[in-house]
N, C-alpha and C. Protein backbone atom coordinates (compact mmCIF):
# COMPACT_ATOMS: atom_id res chain seq x y z
N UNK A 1 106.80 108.53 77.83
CA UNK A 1 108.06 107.98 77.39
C UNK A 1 109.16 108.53 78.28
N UNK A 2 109.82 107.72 78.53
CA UNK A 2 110.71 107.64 79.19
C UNK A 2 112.52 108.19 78.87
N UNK A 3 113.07 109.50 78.78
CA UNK A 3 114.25 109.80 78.43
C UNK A 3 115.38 109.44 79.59
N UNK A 4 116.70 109.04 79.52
CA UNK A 4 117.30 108.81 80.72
C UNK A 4 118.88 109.86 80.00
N UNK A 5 119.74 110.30 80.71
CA UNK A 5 120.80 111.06 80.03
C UNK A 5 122.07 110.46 81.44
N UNK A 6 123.21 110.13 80.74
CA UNK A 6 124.32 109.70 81.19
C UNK A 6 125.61 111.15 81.24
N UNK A 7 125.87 110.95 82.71
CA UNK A 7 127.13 111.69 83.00
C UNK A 7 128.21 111.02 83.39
N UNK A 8 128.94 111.36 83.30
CA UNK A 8 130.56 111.06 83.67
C UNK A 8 131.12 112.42 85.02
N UNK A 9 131.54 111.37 86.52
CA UNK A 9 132.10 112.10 87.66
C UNK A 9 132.98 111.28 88.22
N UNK A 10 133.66 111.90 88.78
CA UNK A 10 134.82 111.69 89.51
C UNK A 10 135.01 112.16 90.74
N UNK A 11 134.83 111.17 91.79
CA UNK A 11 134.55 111.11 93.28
C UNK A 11 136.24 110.59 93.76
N UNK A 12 136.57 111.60 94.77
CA UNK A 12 137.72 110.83 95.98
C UNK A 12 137.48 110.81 97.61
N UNK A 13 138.08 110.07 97.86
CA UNK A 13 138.26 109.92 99.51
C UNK A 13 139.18 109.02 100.08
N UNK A 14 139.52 109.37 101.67
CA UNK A 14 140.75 109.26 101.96
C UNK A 14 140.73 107.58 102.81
N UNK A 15 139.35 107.19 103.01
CA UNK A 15 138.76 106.16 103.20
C UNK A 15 138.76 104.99 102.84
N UNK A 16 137.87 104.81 101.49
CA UNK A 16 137.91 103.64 100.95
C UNK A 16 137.00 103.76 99.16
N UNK A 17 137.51 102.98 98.30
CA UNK A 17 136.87 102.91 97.22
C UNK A 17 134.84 103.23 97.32
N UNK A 18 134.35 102.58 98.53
CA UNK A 18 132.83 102.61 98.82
C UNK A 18 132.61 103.97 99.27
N UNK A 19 133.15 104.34 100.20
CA UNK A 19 132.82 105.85 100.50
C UNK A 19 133.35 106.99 99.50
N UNK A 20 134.15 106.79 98.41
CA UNK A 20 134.18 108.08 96.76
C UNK A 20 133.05 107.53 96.46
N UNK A 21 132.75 106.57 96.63
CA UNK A 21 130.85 106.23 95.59
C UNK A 21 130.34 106.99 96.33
N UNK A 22 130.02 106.95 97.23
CA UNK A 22 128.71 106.92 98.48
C UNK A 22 129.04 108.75 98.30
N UNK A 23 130.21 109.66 98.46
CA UNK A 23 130.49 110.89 98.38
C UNK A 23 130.09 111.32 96.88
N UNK A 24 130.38 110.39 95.74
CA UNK A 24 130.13 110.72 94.67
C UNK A 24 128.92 111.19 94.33
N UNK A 25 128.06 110.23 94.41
CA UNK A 25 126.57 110.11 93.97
C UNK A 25 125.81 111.32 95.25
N UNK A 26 126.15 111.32 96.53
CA UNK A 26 125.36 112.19 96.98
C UNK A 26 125.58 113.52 97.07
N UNK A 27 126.58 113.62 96.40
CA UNK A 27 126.90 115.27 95.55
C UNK A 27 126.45 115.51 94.26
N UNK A 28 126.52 114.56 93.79
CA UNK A 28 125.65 114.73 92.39
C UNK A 28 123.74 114.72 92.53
N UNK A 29 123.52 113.98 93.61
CA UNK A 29 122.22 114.35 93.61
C UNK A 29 121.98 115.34 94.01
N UNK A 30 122.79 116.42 95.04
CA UNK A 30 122.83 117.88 95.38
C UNK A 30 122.23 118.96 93.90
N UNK A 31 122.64 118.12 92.68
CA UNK A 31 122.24 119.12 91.46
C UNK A 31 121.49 118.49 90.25
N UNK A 32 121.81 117.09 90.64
CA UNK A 32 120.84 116.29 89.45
C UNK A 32 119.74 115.51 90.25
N UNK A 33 118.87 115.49 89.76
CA UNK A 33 117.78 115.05 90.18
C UNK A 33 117.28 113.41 89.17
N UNK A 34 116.51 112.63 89.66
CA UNK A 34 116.59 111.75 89.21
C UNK A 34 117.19 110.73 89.03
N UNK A 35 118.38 110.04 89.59
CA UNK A 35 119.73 109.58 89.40
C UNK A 35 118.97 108.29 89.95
N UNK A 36 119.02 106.88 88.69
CA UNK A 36 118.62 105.84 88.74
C UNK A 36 119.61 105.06 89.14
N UNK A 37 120.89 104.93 88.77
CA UNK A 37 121.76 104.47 88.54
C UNK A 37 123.10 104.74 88.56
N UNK A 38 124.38 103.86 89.00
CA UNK A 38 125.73 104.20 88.50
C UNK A 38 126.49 103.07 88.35
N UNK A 39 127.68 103.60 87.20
CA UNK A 39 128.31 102.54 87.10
C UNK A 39 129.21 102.88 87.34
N UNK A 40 130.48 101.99 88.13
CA UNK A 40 131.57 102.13 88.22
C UNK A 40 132.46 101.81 87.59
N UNK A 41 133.05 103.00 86.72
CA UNK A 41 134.32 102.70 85.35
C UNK A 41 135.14 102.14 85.57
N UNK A 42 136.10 103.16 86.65
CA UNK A 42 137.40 103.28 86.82
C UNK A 42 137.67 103.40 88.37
N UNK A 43 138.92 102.57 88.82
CA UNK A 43 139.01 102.78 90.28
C UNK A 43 140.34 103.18 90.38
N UNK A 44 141.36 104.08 91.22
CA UNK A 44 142.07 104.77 91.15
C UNK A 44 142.59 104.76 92.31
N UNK A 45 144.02 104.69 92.81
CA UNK A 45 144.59 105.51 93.99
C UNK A 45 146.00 106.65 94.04
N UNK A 46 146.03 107.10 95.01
CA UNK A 46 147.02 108.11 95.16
C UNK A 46 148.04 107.58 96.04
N UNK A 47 149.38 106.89 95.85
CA UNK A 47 150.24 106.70 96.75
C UNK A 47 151.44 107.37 97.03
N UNK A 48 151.70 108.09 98.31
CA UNK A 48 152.27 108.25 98.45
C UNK A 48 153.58 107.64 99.97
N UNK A 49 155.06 107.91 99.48
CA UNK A 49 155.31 107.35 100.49
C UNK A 49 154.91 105.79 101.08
N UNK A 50 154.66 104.74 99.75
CA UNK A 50 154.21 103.90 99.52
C UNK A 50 152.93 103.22 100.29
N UNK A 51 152.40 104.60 100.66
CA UNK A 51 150.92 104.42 101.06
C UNK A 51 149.64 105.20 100.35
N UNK A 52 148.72 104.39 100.77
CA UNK A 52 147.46 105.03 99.93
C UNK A 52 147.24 106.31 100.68
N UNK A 53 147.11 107.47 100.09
CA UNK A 53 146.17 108.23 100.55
C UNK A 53 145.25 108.71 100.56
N UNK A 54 144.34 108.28 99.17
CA UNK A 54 143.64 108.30 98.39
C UNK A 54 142.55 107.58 97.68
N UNK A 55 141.81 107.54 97.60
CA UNK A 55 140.91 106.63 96.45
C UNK A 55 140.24 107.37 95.80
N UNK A 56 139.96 107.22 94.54
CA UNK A 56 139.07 107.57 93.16
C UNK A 56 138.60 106.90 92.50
N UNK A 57 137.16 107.16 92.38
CA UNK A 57 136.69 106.36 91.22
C UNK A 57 135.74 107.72 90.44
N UNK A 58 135.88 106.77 88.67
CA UNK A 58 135.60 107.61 87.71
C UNK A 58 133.91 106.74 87.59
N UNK A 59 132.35 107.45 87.59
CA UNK A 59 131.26 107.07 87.29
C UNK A 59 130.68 107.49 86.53
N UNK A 60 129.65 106.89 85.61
CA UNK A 60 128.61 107.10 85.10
C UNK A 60 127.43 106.82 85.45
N UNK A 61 126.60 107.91 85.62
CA UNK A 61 125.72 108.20 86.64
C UNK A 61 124.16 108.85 85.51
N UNK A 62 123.57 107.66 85.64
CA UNK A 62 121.98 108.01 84.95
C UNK A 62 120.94 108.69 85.33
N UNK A 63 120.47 109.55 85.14
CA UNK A 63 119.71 110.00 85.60
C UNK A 63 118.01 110.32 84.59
N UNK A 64 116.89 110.29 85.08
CA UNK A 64 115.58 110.41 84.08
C UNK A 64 116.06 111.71 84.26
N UNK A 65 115.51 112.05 82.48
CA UNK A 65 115.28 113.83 81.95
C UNK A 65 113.48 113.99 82.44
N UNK A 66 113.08 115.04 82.79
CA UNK A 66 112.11 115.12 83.17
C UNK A 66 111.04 115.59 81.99
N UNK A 67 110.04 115.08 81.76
CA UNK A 67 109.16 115.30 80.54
C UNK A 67 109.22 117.42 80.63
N UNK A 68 108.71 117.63 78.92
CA UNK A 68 109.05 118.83 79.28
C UNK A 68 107.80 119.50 79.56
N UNK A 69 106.96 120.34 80.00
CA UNK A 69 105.82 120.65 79.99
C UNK A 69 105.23 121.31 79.13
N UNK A 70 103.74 121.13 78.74
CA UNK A 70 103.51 121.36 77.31
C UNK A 70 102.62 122.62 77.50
N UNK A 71 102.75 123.80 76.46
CA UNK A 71 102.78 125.21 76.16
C UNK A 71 101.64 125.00 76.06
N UNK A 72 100.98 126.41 76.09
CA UNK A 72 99.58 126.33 75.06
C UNK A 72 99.34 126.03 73.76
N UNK A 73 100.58 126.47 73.18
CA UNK A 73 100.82 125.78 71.56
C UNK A 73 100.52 125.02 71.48
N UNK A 74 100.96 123.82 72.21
CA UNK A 74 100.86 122.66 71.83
C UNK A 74 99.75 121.94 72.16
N UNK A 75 99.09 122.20 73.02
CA UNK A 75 97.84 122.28 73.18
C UNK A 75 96.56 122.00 72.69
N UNK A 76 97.00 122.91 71.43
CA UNK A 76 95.80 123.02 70.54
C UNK A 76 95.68 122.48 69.32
């Protein structure tokens, strides 16, 4: 059986909306493992000086929980 567990991150860059994804998710796979999926919530910028300098987006990012391994207890 199959468990999956949902996070919430928040990726920026000075680039473009595709590269905070692309920065997002491959920092998060740096510590989560498993990552099936993301969705993109929220998209965001920083202007200043009536220019962008910024982009953000807010994700939810799935990842499989890994079965847990079974004791000798349980075992028997």
């Amino acid at each position: 059986m199959a468990v999956a567990k949902v996070i919430e991150i928040i990726a920026a860059s000075k680039d473009s909306f595709e590269d905070a994804i692309r920065q997002g998710i491959e920092r998060a796979a740096e510590t989560v493992s498993g990552i099936t999926s993301a969705w993109v919530k929220e998209q965001s910028v920083v202007v200043e000086g009536g220019k962008i300098t910024e982009y953000r987006v807010t994700m939810k990012v799935t990842f499989l929980l890994k079965a847990p391994k079974k004791s000798a207890a349980r075992k028997k």
